[in-house]
PDB file of N, CA and C in Angstrom:
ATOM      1  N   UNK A   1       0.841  -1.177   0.000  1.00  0.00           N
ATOM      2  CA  UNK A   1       0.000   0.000   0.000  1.00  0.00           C
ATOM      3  C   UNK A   1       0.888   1.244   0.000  1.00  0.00           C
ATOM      4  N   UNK A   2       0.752   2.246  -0.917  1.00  0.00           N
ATOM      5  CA  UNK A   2       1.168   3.216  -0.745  1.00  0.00           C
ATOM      6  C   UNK A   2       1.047   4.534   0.360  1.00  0.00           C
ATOM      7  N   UNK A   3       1.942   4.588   0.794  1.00  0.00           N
ATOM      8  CA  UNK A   3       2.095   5.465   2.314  1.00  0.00           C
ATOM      9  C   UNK A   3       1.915   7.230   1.408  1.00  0.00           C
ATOM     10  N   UNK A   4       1.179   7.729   2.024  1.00  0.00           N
ATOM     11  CA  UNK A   4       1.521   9.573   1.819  1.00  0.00           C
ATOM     12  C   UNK A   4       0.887  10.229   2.952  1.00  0.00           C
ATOM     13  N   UNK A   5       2.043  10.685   2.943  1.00  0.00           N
ATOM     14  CA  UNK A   5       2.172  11.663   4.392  1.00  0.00           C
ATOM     15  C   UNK A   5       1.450  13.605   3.529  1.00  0.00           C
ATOM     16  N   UNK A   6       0.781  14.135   4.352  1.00  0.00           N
ATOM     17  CA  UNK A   6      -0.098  15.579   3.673  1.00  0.00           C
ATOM     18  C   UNK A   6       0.259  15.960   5.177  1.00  0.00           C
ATOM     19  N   UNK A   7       1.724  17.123   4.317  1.00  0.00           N
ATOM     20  CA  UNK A   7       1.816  18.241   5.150  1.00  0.00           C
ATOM     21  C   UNK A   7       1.163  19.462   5.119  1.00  0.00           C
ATOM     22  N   UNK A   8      -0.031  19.475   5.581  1.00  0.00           N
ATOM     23  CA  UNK A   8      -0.519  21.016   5.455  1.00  0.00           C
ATOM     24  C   UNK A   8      -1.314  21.702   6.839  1.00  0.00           C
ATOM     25  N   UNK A   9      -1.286  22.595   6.488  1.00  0.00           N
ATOM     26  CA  UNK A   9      -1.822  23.457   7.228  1.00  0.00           C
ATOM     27  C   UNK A   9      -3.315  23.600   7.978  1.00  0.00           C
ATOM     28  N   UNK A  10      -4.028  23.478   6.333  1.00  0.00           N
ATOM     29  CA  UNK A  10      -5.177  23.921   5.741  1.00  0.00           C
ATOM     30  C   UNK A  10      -5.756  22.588   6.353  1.00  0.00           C
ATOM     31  N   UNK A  11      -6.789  22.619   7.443  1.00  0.00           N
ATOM     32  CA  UNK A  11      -7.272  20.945   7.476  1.00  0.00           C
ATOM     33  C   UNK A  11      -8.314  20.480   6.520  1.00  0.00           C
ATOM     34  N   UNK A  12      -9.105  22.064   5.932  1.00  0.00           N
ATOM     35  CA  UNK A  12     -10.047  20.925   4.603  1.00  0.00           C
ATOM     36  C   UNK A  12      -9.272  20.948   3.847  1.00  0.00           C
ATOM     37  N   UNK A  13      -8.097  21.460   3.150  1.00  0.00           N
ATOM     38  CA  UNK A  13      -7.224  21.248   2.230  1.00  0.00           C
ATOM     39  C   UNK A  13      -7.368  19.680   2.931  1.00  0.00           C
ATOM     40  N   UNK A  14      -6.542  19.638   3.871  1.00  0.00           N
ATOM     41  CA  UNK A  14      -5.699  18.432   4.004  1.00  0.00           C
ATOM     42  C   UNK A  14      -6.803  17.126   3.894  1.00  0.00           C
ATOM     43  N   UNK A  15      -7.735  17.236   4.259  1.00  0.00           N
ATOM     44  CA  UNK A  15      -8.890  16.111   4.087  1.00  0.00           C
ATOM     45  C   UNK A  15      -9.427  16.045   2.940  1.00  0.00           C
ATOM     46  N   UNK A  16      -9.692  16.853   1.902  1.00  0.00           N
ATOM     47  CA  UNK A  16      -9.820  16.595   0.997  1.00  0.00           C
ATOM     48  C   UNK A  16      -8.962  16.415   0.110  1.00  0.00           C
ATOM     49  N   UNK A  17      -7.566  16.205   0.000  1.00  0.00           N
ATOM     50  CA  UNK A  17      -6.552  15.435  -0.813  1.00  0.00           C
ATOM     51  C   UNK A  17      -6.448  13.759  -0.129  1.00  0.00           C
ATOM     52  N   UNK A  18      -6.638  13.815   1.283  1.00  0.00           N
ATOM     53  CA  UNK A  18      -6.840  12.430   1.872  1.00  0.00           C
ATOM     54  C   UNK A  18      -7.861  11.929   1.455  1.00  0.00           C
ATOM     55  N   UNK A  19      -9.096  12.209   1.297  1.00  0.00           N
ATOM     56  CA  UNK A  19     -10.053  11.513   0.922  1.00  0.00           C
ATOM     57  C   UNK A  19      -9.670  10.898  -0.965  1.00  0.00           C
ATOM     58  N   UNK A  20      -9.420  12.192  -1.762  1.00  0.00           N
ATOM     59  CA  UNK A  20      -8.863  11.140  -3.003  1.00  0.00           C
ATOM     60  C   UNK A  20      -7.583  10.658  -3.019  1.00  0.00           C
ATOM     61  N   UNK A  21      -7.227  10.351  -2.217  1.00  0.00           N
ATOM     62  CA  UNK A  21      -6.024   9.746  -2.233  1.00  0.00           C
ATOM     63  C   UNK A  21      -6.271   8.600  -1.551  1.00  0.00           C
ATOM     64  N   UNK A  22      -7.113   8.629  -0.722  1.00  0.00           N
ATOM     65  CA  UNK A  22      -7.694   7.245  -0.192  1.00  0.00           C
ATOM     66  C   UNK A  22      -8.389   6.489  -1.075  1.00  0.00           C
ATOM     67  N   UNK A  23      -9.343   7.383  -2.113  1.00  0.00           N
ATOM     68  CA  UNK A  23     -10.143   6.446  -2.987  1.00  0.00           C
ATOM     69  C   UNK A  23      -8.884   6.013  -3.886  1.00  0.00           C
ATOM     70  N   UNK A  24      -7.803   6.433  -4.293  1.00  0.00           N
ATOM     71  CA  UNK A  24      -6.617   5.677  -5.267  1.00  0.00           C
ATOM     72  C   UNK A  24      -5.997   4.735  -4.231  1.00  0.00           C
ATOM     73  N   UNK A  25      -6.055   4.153  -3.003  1.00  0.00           N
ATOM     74  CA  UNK A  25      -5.833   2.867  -2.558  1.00  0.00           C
ATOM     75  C   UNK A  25      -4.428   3.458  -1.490  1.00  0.00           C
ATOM     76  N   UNK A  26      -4.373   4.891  -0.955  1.00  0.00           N
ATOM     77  CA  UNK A  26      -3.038   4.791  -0.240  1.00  0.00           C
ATOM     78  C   UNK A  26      -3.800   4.840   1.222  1.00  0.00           C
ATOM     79  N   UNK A  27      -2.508   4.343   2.182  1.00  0.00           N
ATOM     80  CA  UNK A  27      -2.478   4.919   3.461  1.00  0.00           C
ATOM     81  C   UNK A  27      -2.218   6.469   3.158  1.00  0.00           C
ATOM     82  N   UNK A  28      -3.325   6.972   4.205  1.00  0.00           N
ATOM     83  CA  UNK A  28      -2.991   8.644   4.583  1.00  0.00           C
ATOM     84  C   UNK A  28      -2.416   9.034   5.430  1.00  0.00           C
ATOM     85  N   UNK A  29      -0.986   9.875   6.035  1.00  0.00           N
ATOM     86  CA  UNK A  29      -1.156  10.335   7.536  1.00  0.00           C
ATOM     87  C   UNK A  29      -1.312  11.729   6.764  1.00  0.00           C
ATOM     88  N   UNK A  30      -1.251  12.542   8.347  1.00  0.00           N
ATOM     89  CA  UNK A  30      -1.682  14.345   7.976  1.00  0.00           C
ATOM     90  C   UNK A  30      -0.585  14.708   8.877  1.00  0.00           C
ATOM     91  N   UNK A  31      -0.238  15.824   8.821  1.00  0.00           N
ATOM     92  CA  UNK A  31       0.424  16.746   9.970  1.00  0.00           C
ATOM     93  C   UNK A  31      -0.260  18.253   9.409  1.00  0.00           C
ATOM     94  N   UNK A  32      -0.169  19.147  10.569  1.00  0.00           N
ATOM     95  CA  UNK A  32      -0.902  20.343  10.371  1.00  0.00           C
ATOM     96  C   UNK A  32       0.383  21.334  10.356  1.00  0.00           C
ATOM     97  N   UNK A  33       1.836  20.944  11.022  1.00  0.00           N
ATOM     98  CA  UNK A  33       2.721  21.470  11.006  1.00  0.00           C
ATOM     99  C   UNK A  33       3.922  21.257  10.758  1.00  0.00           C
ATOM    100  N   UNK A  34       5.398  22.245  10.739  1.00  0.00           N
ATOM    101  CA  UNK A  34       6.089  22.117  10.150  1.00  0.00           C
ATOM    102  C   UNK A  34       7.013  20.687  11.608  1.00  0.00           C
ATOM    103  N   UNK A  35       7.066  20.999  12.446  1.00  0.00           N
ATOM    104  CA  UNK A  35       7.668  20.180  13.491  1.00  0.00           C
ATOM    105  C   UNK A  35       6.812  18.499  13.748  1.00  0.00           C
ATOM    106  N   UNK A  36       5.707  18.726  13.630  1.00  0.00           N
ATOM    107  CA  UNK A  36       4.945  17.326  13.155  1.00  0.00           C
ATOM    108  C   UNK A  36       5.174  16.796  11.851  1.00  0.00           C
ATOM    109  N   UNK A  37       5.098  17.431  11.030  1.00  0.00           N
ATOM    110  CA  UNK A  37       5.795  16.382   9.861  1.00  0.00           C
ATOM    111  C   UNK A  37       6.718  16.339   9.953  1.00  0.00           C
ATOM    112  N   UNK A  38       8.083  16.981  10.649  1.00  0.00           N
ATOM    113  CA  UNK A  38       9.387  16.055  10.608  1.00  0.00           C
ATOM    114  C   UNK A  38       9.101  14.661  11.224  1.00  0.00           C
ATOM    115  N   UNK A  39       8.346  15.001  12.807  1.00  0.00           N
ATOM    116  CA  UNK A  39       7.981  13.665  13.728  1.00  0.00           C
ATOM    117  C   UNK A  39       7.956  12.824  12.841  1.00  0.00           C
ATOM    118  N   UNK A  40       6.760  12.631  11.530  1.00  0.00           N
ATOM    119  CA  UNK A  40       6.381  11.920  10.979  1.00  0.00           C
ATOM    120  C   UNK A  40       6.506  11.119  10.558  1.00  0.00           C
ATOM    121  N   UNK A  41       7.761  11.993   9.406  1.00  0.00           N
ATOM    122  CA  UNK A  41       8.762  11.526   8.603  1.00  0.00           C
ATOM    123  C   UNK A  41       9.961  10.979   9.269  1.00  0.00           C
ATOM    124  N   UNK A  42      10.487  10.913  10.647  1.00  0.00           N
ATOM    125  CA  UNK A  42      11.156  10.291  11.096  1.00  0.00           C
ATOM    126  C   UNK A  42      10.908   8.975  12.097  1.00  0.00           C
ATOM    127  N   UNK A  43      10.062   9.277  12.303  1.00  0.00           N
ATOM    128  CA  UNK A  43       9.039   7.788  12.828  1.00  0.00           C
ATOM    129  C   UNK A  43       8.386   7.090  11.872  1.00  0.00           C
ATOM    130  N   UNK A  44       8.123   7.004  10.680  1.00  0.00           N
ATOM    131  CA  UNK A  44       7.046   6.129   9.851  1.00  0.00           C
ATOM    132  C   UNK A  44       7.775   6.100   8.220  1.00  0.00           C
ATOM    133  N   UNK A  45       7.810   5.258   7.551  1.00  0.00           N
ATOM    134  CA  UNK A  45       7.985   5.086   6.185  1.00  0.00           C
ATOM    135  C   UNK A  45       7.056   5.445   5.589  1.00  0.00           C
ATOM    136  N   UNK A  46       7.355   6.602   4.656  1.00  0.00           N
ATOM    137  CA  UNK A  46       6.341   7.397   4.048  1.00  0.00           C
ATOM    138  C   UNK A  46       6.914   7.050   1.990  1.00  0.00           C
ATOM    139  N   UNK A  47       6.318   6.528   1.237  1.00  0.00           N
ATOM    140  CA  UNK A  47       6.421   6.715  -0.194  1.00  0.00           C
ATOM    141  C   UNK A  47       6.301   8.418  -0.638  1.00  0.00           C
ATOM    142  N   UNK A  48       5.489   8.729  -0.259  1.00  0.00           N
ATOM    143  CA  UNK A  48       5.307  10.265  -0.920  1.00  0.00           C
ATOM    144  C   UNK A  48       5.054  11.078   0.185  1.00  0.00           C
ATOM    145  N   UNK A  49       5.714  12.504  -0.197  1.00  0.00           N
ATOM    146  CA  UNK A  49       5.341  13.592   0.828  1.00  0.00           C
ATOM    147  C   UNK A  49       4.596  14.355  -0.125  1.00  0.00           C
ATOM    148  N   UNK A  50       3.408  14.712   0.441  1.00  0.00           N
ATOM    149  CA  UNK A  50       3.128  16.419  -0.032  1.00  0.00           C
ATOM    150  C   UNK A  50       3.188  17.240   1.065  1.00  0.00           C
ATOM    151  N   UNK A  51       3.535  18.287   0.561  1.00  0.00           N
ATOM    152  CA  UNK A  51       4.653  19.591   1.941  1.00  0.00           C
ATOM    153  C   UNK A  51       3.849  20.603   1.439  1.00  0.00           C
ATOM    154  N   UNK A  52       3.496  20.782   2.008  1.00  0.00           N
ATOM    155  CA  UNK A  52       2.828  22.992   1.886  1.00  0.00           C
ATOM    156  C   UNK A  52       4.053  23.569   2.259  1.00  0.00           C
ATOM    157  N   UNK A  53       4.899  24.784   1.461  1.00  0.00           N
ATOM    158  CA  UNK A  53       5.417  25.173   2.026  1.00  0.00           C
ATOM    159  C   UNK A  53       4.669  26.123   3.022  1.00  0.00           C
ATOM    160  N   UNK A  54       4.465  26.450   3.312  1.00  0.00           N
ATOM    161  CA  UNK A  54       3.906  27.499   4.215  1.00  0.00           C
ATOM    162  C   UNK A  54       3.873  26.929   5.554  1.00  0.00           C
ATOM    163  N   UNK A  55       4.034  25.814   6.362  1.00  0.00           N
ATOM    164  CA  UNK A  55       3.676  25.305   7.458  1.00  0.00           C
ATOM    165  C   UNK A  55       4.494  26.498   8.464  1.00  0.00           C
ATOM    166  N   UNK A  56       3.224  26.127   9.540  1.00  0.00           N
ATOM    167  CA  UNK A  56       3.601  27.026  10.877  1.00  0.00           C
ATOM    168  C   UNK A  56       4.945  26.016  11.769  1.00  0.00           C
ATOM    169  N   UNK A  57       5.703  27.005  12.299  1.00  0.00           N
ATOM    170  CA  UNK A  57       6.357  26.282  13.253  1.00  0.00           C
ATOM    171  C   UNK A  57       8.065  25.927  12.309  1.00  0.00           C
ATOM    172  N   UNK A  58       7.546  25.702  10.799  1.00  0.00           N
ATOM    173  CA  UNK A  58       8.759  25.124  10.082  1.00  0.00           C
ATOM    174  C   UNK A  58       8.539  25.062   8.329  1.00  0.00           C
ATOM    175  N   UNK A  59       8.726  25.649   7.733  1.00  0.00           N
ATOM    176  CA  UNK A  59       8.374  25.970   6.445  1.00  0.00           C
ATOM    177  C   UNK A  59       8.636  24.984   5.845  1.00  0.00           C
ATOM    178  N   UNK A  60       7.943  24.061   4.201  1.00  0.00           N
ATOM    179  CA  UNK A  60       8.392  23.572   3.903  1.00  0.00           C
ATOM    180  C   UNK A  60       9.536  23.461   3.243  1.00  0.00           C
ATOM    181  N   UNK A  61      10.073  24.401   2.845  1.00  0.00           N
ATOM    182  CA  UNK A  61      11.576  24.456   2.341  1.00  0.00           C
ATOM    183  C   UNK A  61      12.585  24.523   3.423  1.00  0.00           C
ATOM    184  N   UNK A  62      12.445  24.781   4.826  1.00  0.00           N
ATOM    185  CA  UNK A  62      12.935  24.837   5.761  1.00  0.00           C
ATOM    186  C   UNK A  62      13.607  23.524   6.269  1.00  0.00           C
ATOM    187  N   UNK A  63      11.962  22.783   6.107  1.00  0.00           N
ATOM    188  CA  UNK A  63      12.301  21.553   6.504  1.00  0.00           C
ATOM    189  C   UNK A  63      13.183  20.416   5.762  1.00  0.00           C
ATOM    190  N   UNK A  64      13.065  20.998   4.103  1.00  0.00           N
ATOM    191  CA  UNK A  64      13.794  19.721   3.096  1.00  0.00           C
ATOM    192  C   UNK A  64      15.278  21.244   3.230  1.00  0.00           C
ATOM    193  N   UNK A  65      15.431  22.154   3.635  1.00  0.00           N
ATOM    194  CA  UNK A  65      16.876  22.322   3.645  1.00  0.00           C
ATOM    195  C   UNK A  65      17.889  21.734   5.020  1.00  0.00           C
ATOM    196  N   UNK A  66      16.804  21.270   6.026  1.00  0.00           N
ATOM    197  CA  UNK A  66      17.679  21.357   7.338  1.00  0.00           C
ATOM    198  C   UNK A  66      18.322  19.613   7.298  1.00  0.00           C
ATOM    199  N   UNK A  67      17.199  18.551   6.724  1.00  0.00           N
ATOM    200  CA  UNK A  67      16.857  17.631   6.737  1.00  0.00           C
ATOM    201  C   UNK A  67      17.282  17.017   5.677  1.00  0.00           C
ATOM    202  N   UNK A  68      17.495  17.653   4.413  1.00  0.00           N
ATOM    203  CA  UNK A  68      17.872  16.584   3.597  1.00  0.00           C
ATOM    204  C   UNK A  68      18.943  15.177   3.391  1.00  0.00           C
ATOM    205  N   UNK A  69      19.696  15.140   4.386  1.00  0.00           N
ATOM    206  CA  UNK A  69      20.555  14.685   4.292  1.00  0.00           C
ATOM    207  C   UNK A  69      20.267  12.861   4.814  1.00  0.00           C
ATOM    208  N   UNK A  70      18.932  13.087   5.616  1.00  0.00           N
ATOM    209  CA  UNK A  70      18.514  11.919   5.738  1.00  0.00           C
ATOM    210  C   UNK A  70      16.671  12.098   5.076  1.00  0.00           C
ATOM    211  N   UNK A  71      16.693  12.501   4.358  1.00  0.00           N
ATOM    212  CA  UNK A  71      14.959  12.352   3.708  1.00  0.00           C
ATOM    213  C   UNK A  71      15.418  11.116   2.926  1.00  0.00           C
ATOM    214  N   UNK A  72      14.233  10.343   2.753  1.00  0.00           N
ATOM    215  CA  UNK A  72      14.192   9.501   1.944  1.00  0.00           C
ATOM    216  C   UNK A  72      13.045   9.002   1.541  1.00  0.00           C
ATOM    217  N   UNK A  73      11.939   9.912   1.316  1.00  0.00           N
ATOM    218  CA  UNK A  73      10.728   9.427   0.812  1.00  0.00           C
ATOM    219  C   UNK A  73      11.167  10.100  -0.729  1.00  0.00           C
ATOM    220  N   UNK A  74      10.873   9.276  -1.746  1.00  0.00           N
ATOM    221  CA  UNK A  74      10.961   9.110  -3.439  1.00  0.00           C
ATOM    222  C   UNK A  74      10.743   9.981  -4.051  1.00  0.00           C
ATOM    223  N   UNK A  75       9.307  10.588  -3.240  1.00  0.00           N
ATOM    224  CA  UNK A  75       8.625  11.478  -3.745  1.00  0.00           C
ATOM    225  C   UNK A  75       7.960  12.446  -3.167  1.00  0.00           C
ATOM    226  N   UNK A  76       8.964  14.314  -3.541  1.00  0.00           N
ATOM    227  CA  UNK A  76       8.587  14.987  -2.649  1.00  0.00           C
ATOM    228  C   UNK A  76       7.672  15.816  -3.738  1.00  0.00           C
ATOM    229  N   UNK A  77       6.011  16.086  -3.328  1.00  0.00           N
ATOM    230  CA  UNK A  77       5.359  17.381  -4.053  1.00  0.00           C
ATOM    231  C   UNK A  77       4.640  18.275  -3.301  1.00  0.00           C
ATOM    232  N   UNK A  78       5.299  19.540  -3.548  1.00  0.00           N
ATOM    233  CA  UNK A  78       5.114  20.731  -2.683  1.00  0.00           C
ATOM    234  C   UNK A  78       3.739  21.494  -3.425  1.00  0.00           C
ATOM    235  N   UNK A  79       3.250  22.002  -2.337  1.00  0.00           N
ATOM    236  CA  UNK A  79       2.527  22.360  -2.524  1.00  0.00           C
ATOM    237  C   UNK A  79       2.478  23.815  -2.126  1.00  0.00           C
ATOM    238  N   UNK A  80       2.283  25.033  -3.099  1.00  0.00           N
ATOM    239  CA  UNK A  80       2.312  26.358  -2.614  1.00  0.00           C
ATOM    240  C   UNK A  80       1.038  27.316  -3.591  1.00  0.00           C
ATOM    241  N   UNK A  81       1.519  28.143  -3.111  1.00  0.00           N
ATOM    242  CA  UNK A  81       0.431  29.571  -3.454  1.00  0.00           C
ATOM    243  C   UNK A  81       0.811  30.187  -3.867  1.00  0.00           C
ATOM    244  N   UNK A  82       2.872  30.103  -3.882  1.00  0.00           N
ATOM    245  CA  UNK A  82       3.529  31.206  -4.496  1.00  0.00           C
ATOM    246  C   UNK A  82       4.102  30.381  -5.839  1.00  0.00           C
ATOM    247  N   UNK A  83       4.299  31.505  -6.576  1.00  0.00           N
ATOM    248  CA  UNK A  83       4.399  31.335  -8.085  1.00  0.00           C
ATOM    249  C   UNK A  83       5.844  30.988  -8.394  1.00  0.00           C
ATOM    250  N   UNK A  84       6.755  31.649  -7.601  1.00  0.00           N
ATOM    251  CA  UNK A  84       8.372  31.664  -7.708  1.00  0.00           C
ATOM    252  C   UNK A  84       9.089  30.553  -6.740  1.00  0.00           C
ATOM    253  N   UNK A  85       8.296  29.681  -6.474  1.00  0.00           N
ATOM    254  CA  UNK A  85       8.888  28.535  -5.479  1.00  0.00           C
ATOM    255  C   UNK A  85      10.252  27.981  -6.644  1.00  0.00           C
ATOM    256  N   UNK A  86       9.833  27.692  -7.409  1.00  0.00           N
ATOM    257  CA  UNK A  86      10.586  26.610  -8.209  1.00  0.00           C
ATOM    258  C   UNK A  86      12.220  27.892  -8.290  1.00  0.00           C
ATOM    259  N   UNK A  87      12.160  28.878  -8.672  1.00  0.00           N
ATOM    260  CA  UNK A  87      13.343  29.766  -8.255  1.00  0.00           C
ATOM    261  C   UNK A  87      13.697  29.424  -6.676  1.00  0.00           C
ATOM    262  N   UNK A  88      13.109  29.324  -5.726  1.00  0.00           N
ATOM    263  CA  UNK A  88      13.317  29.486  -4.601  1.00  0.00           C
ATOM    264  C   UNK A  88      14.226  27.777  -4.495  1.00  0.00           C
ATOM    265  N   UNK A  89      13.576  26.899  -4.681  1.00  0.00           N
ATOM    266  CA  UNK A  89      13.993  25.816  -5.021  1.00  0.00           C
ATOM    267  C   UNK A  89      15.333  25.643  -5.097  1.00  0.00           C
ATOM    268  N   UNK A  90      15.950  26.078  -6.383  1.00  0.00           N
ATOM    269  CA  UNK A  90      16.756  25.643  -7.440  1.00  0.00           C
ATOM    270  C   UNK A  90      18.013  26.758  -6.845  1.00  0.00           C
ATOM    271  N   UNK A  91      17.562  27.594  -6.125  1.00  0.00           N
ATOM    272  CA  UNK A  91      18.656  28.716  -5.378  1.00  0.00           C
ATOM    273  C   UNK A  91      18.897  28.340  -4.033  1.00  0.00           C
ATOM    274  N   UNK A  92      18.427  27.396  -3.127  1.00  0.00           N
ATOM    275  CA  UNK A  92      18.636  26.279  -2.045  1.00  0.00           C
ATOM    276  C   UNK A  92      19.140  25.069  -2.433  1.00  0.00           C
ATOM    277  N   UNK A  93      19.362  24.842  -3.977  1.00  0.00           N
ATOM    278  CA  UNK A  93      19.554  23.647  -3.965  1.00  0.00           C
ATOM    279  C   UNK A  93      19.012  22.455  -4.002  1.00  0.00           C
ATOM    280  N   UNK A  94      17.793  22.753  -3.493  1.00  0.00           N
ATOM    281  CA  UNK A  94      16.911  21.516  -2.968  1.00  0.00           C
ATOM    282  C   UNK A  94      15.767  21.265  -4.336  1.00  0.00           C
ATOM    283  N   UNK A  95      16.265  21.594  -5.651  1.00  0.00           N
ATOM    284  CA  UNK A  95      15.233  21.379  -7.190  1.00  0.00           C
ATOM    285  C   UNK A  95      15.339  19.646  -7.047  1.00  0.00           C
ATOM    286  N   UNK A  96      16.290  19.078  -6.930  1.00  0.00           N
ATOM    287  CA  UNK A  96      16.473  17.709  -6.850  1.00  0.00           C
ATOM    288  C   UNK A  96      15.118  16.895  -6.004  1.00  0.00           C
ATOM    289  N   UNK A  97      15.287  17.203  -4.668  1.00  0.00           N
ATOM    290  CA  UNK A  97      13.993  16.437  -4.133  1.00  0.00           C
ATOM    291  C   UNK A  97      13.125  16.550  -4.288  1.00  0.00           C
ATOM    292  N   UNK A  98      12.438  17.995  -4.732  1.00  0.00           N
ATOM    293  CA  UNK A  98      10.977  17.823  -5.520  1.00  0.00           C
ATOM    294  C   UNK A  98      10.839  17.557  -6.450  1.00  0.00           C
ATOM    295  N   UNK A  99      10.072  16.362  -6.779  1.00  0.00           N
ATOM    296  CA  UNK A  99       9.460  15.808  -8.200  1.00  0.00           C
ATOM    297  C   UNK A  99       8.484  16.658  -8.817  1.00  0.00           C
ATOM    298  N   UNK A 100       7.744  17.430  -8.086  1.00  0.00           N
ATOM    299  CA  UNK A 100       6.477  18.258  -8.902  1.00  0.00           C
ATOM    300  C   UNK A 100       6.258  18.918  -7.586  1.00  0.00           C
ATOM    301  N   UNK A 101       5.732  20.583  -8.103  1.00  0.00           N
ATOM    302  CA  UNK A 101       5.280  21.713  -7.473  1.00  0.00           C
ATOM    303  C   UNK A 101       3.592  21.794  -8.066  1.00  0.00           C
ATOM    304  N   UNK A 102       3.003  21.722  -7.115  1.00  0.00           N
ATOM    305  CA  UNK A 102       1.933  22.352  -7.172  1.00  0.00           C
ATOM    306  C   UNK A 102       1.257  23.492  -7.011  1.00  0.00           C
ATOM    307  N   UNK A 103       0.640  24.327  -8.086  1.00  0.00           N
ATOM    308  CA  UNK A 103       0.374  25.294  -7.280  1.00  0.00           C
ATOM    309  C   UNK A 103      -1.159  25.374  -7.014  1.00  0.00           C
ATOM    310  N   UNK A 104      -1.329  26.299  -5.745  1.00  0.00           N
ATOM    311  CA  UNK A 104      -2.809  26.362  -5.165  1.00  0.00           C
ATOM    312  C   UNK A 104      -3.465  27.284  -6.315  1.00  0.00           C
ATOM    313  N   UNK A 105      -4.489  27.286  -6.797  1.00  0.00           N
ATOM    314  CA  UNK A 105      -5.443  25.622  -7.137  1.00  0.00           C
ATOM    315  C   UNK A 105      -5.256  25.103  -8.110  1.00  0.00           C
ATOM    316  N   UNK A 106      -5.089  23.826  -7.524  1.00  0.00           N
ATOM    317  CA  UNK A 106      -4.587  22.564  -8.649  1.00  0.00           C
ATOM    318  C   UNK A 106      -5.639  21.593  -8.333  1.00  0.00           C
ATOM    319  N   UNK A 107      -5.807  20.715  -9.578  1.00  0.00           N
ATOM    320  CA  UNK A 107      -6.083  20.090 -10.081  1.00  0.00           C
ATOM    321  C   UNK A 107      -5.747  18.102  -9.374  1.00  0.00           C
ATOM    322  N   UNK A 108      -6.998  18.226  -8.557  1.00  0.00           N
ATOM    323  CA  UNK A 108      -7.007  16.589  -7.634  1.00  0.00           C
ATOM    324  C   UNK A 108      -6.458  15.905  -8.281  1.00  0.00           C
ATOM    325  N   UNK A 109      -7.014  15.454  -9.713  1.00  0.00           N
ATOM    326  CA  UNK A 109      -7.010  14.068 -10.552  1.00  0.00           C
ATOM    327  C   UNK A 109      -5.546  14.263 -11.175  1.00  0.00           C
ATOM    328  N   UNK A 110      -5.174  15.765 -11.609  1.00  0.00           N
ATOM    329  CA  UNK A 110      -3.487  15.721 -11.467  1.00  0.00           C
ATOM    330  C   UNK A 110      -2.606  15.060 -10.590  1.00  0.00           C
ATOM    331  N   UNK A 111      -2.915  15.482  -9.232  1.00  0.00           N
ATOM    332  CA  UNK A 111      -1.852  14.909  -8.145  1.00  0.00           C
ATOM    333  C   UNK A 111      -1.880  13.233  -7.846  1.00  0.00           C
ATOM    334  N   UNK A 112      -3.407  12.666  -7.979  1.00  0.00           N
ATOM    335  CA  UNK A 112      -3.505  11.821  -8.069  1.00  0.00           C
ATOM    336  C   UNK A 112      -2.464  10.944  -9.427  1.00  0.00           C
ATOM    337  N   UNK A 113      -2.903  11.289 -10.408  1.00  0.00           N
ATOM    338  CA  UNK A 113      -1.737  10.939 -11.477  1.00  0.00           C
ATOM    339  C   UNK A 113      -0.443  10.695 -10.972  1.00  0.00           C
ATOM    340  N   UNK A 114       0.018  12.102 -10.101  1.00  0.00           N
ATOM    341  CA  UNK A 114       1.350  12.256 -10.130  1.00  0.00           C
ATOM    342  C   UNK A 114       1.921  11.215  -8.986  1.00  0.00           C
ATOM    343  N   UNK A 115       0.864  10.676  -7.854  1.00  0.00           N
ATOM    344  CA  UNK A 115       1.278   9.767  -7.106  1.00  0.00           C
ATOM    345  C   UNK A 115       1.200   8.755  -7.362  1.00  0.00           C
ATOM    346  N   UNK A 116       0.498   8.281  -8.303  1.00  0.00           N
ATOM    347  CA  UNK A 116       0.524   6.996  -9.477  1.00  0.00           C
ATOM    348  C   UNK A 116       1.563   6.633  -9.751  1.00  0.00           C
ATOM    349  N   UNK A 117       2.126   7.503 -10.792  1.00  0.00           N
ATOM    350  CA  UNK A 117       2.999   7.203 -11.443  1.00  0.00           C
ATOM    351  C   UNK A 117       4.787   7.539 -10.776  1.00  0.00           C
ATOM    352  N   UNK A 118       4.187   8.051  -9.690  1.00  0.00           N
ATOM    353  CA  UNK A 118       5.761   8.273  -8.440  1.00  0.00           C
ATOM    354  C   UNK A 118       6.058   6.792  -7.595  1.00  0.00           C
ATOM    355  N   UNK A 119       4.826   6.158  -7.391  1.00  0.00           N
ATOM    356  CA  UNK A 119       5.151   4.736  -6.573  1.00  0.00           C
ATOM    357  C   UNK A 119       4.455   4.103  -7.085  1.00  0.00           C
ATOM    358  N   UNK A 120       3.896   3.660  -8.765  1.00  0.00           N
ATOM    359  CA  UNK A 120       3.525   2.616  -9.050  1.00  0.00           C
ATOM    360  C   UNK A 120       1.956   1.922  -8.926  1.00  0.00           C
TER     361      UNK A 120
END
């Protein structure tokens, strides 16, 4: 079963990407913040992250710059509101671990795709 961990903020955001992501056959966890999804991610085997950057407590770029050195979920897709992430990205360094940026509002049956075809 595919594991995805939904870092966000937003809790109907976050329940409603869990709910279709549940109907495509994964385990869901949630975190609402930036210090709970590290917990997460360091206690549990996760296949895919989706990261808001925006989390309280620990941003998501915060968290894949402090951390990368032991991340190891396959597949990281961020999720933002801002338009210039992918600059922000690629000037940290960190363009490598994200597989796909999302931006707010996107498209369910997209992300769904994109976790398809990230773990199979």
């Amino acid at each position: 079963m595919r594991r995805v961990l939904i870092a966000e903020d937003d809790a109907e955001l976050a329940a409603e990407l869990g709910e279709a992501l549940r109907g495509e056959g994964c385990f869901v966890g949630t975190a609402g913040d930036g210090p709970r999804a590290l917990e997460r991610l360091r206690a549990e085997p996760w296949h895919v992250l989706l990261l808001d950057n925006k989390l309280p407590g620990l941003s998501g770029l915060e968290l894949l710059a402090r951390h990368r050195e032991w991340f190891s979920a396959p597949a990281v897709f961020m999720i933002t509101g801002s338009l210039d992430i992918d600059d922000r990205l690629e000037h940290m360094g960190l363009g490598p671990l994200v597989a796909r940026v999302f931006t707010k509002p996107f498209d369910y049956q997209d992300l769904q795709r994109a976790v398809r075809e990230a773990v199979g």
